[in-house]
C-alpha atoms as a PDB file:
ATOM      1  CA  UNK A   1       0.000   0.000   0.000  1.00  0.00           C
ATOM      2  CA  UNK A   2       1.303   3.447  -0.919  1.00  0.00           C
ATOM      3  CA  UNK A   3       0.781   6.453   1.830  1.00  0.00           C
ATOM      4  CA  UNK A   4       1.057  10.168   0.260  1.00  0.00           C
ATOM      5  CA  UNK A   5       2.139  12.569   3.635  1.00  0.00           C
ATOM      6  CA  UNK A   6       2.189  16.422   3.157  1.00  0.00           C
ATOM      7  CA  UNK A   7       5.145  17.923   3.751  1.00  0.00           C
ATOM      8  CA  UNK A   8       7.137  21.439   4.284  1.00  0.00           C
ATOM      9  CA  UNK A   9      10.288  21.567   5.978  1.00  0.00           C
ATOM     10  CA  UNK A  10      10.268  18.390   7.602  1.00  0.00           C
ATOM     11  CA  UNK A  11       6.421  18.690   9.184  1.00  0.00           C
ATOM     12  CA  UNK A  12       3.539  17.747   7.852  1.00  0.00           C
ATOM     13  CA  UNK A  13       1.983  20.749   5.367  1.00  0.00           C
ATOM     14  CA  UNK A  14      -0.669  22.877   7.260  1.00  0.00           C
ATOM     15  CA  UNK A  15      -2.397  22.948   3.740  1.00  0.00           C
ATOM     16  CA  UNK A  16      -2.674  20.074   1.260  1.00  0.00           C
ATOM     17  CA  UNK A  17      -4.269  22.847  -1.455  1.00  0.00           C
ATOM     18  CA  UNK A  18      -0.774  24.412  -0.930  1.00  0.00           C
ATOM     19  CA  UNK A  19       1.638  21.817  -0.892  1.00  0.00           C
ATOM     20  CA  UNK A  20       4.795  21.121  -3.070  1.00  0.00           C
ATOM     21  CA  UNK A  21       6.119  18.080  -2.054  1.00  0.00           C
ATOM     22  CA  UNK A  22       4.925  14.307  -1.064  1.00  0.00           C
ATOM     23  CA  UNK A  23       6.695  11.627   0.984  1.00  0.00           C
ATOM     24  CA  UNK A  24       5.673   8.635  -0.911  1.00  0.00           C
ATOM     25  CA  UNK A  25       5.865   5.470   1.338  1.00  0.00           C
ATOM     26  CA  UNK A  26       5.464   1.861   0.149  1.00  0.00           C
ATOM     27  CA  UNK A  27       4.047  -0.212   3.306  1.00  0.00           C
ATOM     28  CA  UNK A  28       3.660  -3.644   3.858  1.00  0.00           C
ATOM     29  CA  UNK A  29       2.947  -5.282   7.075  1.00  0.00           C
ATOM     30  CA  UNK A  30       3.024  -1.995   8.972  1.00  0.00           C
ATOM     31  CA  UNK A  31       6.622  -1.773   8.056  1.00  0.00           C
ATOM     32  CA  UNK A  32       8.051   1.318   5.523  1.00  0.00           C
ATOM     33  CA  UNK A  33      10.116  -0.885   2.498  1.00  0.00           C
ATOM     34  CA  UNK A  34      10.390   2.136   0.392  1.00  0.00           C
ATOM     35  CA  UNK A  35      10.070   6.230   0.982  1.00  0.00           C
ATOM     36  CA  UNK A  36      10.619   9.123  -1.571  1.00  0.00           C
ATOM     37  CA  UNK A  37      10.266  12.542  -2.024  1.00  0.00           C
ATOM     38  CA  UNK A  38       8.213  13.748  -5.115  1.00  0.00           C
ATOM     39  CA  UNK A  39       7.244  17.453  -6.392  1.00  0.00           C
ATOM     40  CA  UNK A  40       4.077  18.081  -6.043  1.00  0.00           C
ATOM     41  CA  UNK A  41       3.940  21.548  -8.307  1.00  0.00           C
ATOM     42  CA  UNK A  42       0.529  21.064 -10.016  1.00  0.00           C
ATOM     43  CA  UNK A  43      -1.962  23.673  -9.430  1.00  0.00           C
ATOM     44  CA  UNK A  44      -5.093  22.281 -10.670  1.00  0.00           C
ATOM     45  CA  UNK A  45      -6.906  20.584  -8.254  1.00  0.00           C
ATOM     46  CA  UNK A  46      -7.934  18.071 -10.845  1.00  0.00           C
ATOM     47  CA  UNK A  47      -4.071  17.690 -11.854  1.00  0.00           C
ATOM     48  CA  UNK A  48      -3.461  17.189  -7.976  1.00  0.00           C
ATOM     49  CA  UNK A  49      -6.401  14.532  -7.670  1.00  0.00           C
ATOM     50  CA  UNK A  50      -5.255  12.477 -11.507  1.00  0.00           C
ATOM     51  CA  UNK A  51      -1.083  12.751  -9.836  1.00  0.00           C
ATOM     52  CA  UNK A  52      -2.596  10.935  -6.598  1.00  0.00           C
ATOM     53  CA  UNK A  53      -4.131   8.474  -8.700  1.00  0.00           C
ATOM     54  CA  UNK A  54      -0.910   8.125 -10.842  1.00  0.00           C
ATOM     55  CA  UNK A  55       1.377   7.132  -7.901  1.00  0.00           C
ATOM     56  CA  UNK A  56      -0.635   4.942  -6.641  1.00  0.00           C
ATOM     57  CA  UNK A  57      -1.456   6.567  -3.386  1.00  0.00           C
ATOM     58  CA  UNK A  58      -4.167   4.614  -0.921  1.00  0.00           C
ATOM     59  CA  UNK A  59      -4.294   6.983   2.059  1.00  0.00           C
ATOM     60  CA  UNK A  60      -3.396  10.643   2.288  1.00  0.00           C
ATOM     61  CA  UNK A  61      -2.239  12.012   5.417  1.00  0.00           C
ATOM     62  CA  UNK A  62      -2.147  15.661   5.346  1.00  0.00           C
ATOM     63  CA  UNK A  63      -3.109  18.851   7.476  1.00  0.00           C
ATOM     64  CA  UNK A  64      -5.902  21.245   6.139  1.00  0.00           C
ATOM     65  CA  UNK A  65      -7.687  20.342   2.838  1.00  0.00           C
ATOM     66  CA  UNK A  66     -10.639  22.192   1.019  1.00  0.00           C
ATOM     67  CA  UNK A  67     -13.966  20.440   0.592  1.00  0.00           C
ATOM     68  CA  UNK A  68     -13.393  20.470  -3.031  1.00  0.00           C
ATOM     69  CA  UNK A  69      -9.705  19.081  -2.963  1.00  0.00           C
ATOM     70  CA  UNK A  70     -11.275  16.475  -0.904  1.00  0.00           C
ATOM     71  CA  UNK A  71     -14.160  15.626  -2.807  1.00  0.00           C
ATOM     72  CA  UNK A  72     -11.860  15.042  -5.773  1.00  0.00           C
ATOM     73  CA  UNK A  73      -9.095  12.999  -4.324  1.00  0.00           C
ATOM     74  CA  UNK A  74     -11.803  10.477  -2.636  1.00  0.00           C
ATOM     75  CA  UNK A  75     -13.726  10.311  -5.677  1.00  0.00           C
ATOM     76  CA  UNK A  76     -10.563   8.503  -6.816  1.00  0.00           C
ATOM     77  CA  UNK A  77     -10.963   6.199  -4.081  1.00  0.00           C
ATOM     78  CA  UNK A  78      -8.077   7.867  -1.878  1.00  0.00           C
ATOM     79  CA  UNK A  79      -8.749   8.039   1.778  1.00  0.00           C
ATOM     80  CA  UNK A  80      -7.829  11.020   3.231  1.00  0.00           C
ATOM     81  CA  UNK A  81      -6.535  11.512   7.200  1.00  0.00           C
ATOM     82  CA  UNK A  82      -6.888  15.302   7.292  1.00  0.00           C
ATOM     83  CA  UNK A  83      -6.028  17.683  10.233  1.00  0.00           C
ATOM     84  CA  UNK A  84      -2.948  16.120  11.319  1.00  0.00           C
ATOM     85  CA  UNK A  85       0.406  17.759  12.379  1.00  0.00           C
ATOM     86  CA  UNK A  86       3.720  17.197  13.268  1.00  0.00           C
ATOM     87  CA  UNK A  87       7.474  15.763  12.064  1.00  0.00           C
ATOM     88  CA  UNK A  88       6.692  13.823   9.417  1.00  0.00           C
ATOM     89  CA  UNK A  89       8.761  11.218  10.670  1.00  0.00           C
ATOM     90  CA  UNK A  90       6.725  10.999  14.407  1.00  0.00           C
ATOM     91  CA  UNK A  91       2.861  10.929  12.079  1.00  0.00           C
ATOM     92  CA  UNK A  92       4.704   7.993   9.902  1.00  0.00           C
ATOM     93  CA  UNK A  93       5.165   6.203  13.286  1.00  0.00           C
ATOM     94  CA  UNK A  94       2.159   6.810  14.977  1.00  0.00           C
ATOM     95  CA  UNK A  95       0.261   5.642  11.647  1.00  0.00           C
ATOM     96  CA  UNK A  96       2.256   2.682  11.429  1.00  0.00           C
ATOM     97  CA  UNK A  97       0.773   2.004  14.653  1.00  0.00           C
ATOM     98  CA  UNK A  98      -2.503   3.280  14.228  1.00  0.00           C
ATOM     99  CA  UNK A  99      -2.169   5.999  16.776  1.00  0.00           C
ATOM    100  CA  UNK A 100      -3.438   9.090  15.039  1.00  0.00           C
ATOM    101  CA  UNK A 101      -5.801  10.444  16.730  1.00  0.00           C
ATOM    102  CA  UNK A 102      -3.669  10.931  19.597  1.00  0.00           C
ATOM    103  CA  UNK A 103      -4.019  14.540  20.684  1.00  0.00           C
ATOM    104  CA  UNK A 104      -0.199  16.091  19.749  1.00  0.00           C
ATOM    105  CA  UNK A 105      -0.836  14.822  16.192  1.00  0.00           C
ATOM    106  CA  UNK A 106      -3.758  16.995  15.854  1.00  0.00           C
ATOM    107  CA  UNK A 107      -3.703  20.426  14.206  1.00  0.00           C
ATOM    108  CA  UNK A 108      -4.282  23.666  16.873  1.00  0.00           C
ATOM    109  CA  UNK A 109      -7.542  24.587  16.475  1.00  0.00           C
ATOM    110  CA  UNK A 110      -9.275  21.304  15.813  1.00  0.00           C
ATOM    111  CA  UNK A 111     -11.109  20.029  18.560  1.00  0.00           C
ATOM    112  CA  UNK A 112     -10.600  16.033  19.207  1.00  0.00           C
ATOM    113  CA  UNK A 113     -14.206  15.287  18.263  1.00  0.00           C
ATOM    114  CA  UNK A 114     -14.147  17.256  14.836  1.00  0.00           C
ATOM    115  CA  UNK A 115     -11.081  15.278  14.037  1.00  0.00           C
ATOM    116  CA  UNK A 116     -12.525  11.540  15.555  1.00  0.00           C
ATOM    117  CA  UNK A 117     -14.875  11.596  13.446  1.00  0.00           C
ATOM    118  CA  UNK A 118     -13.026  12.157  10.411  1.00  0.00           C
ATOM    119  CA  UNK A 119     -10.739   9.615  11.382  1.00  0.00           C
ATOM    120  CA  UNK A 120     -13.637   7.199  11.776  1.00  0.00           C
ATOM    121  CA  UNK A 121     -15.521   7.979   8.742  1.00  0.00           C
ATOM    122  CA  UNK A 122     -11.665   6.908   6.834  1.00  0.00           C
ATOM    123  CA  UNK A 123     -12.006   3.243   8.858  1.00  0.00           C
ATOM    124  CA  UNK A 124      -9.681   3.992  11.863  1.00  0.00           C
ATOM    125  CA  UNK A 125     -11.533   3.747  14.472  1.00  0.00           C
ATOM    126  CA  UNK A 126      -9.811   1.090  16.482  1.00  0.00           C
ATOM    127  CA  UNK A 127      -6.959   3.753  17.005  1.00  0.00           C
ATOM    128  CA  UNK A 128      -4.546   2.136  19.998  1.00  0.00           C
ATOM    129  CA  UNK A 129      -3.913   5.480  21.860  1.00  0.00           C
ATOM    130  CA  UNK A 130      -6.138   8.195  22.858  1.00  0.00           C
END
């Protein structure tokens, strides 16, 4: 399975609308084989959506997205973990271990039951740490 994670300067991007670059991680068995950086340049949201698609991207993990960004990107069967934030490298972990919706991963401003729900609505609801 291929993860797409937001990033600027070694956090996760406050803004996926925004964003220029994607860590690309091939997982199997809850284990990272592969990880690479890609540009993410395209403006259109349609572009962004079809260059998802193109990768082969599963789940995105990202901070702030735009109804319509969103709309797209799951209409092309992409699940989306939205409002999260943090070093990339910590949110890679705490997915790998399905720990999300722990509190420091979330981004200020969203309140824990705005962001539960999301997180259960994209199937992880049995998330290990609260």
């Amino acid at each position: 399975m291929k993860v797409a994670v937001t990033v600027w300067e070694n956090r996760i991007s406050p803004l996926f609308d925004a964003t220029r670059t994607l860590l690309i991680a091939d997982i199997h068995s809850r284990v990272i084989t592969e990880k690479h950086l890609v540009s993410f340049d395209c403006i259109s949201p349609f572009a962004r959506a079809a260059t998802l698609e193109e990768l082969g991207v599963g789940t995105l993990i990202c901070g702030g997205v735009s109804d319509f960004f969103a709309k797209l990107i799951e209409a092309r069967n992409i699940q989306i973990i939205p409002f999260v934030a943090g070093r990339v490298d910590e949110v890679m972990d705490a997915y790998l271990r399905n720990a999300l919706c722990h509190k420091r991963f979330r981004m200020p401003g969203c309140s824990g039951r705005q962001q539960m729900l999301k997180l259960r609505r994209n199937r992880h609801e049995n998330c290990s740490e609260q």
